[in-house]
Protein backbone atom coordinates (compact mmCIF):
# COMPACT_ATOMS: atom_id res chain seq x y z
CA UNK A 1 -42.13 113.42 161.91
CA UNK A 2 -43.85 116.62 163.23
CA UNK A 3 -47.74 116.66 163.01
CA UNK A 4 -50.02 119.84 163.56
CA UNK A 5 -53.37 119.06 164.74
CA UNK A 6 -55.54 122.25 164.27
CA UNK A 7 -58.03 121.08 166.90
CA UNK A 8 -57.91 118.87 170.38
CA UNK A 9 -59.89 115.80 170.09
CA UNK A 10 -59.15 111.71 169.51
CA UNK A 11 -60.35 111.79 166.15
CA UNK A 12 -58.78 114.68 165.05
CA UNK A 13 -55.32 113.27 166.04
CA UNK A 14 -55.99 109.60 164.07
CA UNK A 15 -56.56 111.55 161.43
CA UNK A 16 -53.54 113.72 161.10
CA UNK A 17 -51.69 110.40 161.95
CA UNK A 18 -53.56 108.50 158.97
CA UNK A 19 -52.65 111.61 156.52
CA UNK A 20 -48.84 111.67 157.41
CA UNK A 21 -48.50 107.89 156.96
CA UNK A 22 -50.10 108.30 153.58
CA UNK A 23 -47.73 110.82 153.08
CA UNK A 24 -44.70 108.36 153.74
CA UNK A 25 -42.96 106.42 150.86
CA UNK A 26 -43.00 103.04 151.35
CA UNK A 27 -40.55 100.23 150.24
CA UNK A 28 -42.86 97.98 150.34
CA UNK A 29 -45.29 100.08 148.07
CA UNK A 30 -42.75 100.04 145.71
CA UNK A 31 -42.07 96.58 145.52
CA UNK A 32 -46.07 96.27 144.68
CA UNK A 33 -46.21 98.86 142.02
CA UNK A 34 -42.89 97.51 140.39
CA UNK A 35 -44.30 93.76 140.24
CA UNK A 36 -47.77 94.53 139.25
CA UNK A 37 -47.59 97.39 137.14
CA UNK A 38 -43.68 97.01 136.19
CA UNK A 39 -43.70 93.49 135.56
CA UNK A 40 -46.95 93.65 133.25
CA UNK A 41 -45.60 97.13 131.59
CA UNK A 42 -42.41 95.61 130.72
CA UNK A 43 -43.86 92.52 129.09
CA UNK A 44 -46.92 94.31 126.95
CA UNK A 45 -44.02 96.28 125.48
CA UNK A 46 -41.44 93.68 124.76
CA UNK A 47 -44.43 91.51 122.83
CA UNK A 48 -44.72 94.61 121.12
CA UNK A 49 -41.26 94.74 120.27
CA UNK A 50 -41.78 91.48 118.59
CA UNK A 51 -44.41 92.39 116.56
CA UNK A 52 -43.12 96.05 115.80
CA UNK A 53 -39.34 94.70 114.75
CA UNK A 54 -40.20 92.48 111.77
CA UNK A 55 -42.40 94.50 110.11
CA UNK A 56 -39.96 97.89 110.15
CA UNK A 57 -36.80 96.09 110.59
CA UNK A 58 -34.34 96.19 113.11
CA UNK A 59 -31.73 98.81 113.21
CA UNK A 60 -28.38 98.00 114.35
CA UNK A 61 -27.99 100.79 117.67
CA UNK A 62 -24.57 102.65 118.38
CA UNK A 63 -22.57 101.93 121.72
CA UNK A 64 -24.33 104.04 124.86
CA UNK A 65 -23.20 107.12 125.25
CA UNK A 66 -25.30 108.02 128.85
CA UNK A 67 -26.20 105.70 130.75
CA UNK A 68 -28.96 105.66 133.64
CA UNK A 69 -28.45 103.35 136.17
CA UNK A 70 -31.99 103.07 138.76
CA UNK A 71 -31.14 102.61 142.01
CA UNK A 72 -33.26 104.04 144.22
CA UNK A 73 -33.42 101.24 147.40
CA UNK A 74 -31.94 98.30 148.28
CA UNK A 75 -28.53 99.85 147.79
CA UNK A 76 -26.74 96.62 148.93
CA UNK A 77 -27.55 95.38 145.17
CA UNK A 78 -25.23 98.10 144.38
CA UNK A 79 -22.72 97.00 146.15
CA UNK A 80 -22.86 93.82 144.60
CA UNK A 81 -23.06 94.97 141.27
CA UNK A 82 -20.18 97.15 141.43
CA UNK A 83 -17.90 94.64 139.62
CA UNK A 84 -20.43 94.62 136.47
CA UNK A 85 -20.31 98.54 136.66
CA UNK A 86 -16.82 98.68 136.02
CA UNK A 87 -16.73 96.37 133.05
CA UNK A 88 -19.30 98.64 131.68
CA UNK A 89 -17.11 101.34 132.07
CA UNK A 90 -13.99 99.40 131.15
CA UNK A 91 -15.90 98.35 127.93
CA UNK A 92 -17.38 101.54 126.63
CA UNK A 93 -14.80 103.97 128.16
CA UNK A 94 -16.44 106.86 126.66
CA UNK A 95 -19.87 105.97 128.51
CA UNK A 96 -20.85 108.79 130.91
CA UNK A 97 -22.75 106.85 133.73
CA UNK A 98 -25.88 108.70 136.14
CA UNK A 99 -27.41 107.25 138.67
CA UNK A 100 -30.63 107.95 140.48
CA UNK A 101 -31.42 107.48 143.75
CA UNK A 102 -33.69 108.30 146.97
CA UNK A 103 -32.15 110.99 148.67
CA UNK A 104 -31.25 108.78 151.81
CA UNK A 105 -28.55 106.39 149.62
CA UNK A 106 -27.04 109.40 148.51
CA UNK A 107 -24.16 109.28 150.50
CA UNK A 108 -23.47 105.71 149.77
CA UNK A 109 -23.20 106.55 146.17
CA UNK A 110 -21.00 109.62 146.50
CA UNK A 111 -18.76 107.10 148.33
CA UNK A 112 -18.65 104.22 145.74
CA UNK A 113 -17.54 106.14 143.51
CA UNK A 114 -18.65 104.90 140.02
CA UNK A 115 -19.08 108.48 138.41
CA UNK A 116 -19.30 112.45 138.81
CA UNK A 117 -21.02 113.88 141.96
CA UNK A 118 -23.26 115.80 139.86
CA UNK A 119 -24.17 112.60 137.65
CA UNK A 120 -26.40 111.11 140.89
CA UNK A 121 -29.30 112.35 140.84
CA UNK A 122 -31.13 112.12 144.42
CA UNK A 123 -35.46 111.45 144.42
CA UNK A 124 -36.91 113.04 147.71
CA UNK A 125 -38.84 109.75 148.80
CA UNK A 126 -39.79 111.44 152.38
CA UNK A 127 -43.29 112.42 151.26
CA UNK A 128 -45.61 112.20 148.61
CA UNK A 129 -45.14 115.78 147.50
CA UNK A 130 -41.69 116.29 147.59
CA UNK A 131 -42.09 112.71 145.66
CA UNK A 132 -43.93 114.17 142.87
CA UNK A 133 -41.79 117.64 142.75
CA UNK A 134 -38.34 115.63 143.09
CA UNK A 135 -39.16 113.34 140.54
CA UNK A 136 -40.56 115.86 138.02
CA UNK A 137 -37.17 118.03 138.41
CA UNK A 138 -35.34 114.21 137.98
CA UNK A 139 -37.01 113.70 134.78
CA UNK A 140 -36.35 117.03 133.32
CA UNK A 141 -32.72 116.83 133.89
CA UNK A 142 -32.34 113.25 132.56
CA UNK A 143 -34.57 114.23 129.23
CA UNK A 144 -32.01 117.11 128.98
CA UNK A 145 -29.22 115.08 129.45
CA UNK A 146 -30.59 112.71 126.38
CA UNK A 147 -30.54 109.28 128.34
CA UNK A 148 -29.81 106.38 125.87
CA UNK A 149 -29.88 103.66 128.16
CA UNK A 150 -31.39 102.84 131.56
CA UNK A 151 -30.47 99.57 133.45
CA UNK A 152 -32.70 98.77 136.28
């Protein structure tokens, strides 16, 4: 990573240092946000679920039509997973599948193979800002594409 420091000076240079690591996206960081604000997410709305269902019924859903598969590290679990893919696709033939990913395990799913090149979408996880611009421009295309289901 390039760093400009605008003047010469110790404490000028720990602070550009300190500013480009906050700018880094961190696995670890991740990991945190997905278990304590994930985790707790996920379960407030599946009690809601069960208190939401009875009282206006459940509704029998169709088959998927576009799936969204999250992937965005840890792309050896994809590997794995691969045979569970299939039968998904083997299943509901008619599914199309997307993926999202970070931009750096973009190559790895081009060469899988499990869908269209232009159904992987890629998250810019170098910084914070191309973070927050990537992952607007992700969301806009996978509201137009009218996800029905995600699998994380």
């Amino acid at each position: 990573m390039q760093r400009i420091v605008l003047s010469v000076g110790r404490r000028f240079n720990y602070i550009a240092l300190d500013f480009a690591r906050l700018c880094m996206i961190n696995v670890d960081a991740i990991r945190f946000v997905d278990k304590w604000v994930g985790m707790p997410v996920c379960w407030v709305l599946t009690a809601l679920r069960f208190i939401i269902y009875p009282i206006i019924g459940w509704k029998e859903r169709p088959s998927p039509k576009n799936v969204l598969i999250i992937k965005l590290s840890e792309m050896g679990s994809t590997v794995i997973a691969a045979p569970a893919i299939e039968e998904l696709k083997k299943q509901v033939p008619d599914v199309s599948l997307f993926f999202i990913v970070f931009g750096n395990n973009r190559a790895i799913m081009d060469a899988l193979n499990f869908t269209k090149k232009e159904n992987i979408i890629s998250v810019d996880a170098d910084s914070v800002p191309g973070l927050l611009v990537s992952g607007a421009k992700a969301i806009g295309r996978l509201w137009r594409e009218r996800i029905d289901t995600t699998i994380d």
